[in-house]
Protein backbone atom coordinates (compact mmCIF):
# COMPACT_ATOMS: atom_id res chain seq x y z
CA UNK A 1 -8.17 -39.73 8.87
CA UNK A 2 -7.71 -43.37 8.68
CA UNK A 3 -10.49 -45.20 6.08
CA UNK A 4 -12.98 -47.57 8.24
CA UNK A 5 -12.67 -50.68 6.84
CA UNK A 6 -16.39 -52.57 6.44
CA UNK A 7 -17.02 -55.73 6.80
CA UNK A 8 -18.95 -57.71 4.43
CA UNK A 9 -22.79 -58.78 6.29
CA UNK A 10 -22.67 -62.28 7.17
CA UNK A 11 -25.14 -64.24 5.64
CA UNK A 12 -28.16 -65.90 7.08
CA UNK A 13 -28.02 -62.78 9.37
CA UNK A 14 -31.33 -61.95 11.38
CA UNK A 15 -32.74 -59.31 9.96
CA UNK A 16 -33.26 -57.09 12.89
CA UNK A 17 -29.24 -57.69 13.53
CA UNK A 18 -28.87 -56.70 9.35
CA UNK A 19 -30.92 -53.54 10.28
CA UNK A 20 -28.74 -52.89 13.08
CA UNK A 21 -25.79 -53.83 10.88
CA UNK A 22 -26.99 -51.16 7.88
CA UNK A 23 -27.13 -48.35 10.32
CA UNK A 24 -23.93 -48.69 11.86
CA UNK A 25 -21.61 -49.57 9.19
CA UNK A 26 -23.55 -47.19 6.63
CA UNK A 27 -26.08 -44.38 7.99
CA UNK A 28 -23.77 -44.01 11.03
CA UNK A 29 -20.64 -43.73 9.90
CA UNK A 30 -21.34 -42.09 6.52
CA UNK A 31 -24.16 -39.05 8.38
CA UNK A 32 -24.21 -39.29 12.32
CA UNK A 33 -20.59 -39.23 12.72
CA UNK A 34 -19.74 -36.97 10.21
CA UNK A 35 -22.34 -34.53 11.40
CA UNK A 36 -21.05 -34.36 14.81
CA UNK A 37 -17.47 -34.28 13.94
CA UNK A 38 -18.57 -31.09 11.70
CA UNK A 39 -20.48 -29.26 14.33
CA UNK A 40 -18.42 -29.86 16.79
CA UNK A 41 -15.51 -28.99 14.95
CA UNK A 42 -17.31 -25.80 14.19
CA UNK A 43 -18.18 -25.06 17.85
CA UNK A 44 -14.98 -26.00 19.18
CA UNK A 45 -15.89 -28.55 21.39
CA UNK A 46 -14.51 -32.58 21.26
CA UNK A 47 -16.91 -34.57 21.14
CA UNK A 48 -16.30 -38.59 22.62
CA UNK A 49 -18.93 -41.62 21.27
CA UNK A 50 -18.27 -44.11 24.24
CA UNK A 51 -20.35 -46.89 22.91
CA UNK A 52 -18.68 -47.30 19.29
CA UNK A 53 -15.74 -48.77 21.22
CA UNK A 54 -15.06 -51.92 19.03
CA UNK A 55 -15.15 -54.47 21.95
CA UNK A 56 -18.12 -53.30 23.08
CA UNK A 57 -19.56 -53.02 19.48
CA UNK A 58 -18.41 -56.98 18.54
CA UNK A 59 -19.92 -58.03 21.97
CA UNK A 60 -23.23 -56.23 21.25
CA UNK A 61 -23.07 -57.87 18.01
CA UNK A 62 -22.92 -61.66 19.58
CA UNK A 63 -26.27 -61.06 21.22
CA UNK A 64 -28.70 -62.74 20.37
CA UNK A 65 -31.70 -60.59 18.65
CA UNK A 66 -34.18 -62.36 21.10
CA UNK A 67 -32.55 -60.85 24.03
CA UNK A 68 -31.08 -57.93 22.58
CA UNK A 69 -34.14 -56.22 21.08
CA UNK A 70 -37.52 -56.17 23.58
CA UNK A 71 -40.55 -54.98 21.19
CA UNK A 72 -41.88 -52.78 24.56
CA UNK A 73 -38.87 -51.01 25.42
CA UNK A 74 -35.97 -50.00 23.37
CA UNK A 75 -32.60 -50.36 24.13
CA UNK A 76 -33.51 -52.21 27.11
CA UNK A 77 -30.03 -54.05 27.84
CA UNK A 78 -28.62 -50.56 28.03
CA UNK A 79 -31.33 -49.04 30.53
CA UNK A 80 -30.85 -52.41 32.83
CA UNK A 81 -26.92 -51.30 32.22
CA UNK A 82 -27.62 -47.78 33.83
CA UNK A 83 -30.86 -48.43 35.74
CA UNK A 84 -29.36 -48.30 39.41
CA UNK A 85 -27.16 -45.24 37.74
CA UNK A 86 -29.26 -42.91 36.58
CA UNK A 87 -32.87 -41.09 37.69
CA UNK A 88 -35.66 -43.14 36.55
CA UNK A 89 -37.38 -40.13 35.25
CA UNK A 90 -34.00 -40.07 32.81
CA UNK A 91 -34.45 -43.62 30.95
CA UNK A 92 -38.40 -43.90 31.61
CA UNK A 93 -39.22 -40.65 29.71
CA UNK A 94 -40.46 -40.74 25.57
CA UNK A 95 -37.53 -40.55 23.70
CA UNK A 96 -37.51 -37.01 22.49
CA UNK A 97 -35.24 -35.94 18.96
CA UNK A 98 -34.28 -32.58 18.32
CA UNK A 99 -35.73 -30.61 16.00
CA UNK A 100 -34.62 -27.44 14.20
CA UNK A 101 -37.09 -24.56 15.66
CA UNK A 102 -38.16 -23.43 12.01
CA UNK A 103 -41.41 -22.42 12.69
CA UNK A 104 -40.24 -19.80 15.35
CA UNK A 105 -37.43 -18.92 12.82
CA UNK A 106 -39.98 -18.59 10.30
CA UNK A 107 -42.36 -16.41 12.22
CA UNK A 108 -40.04 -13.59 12.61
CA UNK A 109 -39.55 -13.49 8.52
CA UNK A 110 -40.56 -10.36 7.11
CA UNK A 111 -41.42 -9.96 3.35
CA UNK A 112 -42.35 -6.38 2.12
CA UNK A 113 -44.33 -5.79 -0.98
CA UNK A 114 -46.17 -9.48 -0.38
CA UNK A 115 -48.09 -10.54 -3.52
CA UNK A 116 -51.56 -11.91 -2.79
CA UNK A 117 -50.06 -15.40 -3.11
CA UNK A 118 -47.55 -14.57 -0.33
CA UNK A 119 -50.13 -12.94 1.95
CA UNK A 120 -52.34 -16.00 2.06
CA UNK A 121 -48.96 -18.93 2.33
CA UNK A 122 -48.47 -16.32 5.09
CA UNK A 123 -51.70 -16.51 7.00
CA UNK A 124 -52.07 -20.10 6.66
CA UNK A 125 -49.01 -21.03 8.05
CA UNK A 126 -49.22 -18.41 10.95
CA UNK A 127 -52.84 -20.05 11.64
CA UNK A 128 -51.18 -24.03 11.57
CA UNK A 129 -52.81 -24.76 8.59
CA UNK A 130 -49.37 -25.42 6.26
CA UNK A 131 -46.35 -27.07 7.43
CA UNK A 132 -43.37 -24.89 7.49
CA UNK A 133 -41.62 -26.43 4.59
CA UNK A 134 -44.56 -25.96 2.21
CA UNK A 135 -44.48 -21.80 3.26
CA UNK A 136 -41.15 -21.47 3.17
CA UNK A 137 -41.03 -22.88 -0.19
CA UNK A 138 -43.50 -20.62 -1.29
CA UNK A 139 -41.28 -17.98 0.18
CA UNK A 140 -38.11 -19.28 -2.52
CA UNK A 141 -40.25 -19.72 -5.29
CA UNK A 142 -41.38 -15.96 -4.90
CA UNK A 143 -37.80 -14.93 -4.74
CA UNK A 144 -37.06 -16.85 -7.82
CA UNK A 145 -39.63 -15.64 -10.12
CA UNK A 146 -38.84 -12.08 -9.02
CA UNK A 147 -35.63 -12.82 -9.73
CA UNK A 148 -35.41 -14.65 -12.97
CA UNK A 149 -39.06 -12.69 -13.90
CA UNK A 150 -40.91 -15.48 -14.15
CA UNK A 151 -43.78 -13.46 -13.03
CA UNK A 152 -46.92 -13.95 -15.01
CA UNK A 153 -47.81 -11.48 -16.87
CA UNK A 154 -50.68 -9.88 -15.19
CA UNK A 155 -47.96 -8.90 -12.39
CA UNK A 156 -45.29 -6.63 -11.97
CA UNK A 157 -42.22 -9.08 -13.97
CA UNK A 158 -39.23 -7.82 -12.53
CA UNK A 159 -38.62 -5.96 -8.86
CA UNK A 160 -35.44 -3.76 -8.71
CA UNK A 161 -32.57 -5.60 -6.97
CA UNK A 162 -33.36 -2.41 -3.89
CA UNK A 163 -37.15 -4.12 -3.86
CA UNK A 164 -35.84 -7.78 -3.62
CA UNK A 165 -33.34 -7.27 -0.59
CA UNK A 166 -36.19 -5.75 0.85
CA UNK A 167 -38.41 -8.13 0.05
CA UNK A 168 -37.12 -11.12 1.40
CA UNK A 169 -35.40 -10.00 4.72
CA UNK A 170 -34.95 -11.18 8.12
CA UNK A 171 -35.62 -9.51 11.23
């Protein structure tokens, strides 16, 4: 793969347009696109960015901030681009991201011989009252003390290597 060769940021640059600037030439290039190309890669599929044509990326550049960015609605040149070409219901609707589903994921985690500890991350996070990442946490420091026996010493220090596959498995 050919190197991308970046520009230095002109100076005096707007800074919406050095924003914009950033995130192409670093968070872009260096996560986006190398995310895609990874999973796509993975799932066999080819995958085309239409928009990071450089024309169309130098032209986009020339704009002017005050008509390229609209503090109401975002990406607005591009909607009035596509607006007689696509549903309204398609460019009207809240932009939506995609999200991993890890509190389903994490709902269907079964851990036998729970500690007290465990029991309680459990129930809180079943009942909304933890955020996923704060249980499941919980769920790899468990594993780790059981592990390493880093138990204290009022517990049992050390579970068999049977216990801990047991322990921490998915169904």
């Amino acid at each position: 793969m050919d190197k991308v060769r970046i520009e230095a940021l002109p100076l005096n640059v707007h800074p919406k347009n050095k924003v914009s600037w950033l995130e192409s030439n670093f968070y872009m290039q260096n996560q986006l696109l190398k995310d895609t190309d990874y999973m796509s890669m993975w799932h066999s599929v080819e995958v085309r960015v239409p928009f990071l044509d450089k024309e169309l990326m130098q032209a986009v550049y020339s704009i002017a901030p005050e008509i390229k960015y609209d503090p109401v609605i975002g990406k607005h040149l591009l909607i009035k681009a596509f607006a007689d070409l696509l549903p309204t219901e398609i460019w009207q609707r809240k932009k939506m991201g995609f999200t991993f589903p890890f509190y389903k994921w994490l709902n269907n985690i079964s851990v036998s011989l729970p500690t007290g500890k465990q029991v309680e991350m459990a129930n809180k996070f079943k009942n909304n009252k933890i955020h996923w990442s704060k249980y499941w946490a919980s769920v790899l420091s468990e594993q780790g003390s059981l592990t390493y026996g880093l138990k204290e010493k009022s517990e049992e220090s050390l579970y068999s290597d049977d216990q801990l596959k047991k322990k921490f498995r998915f169904e």
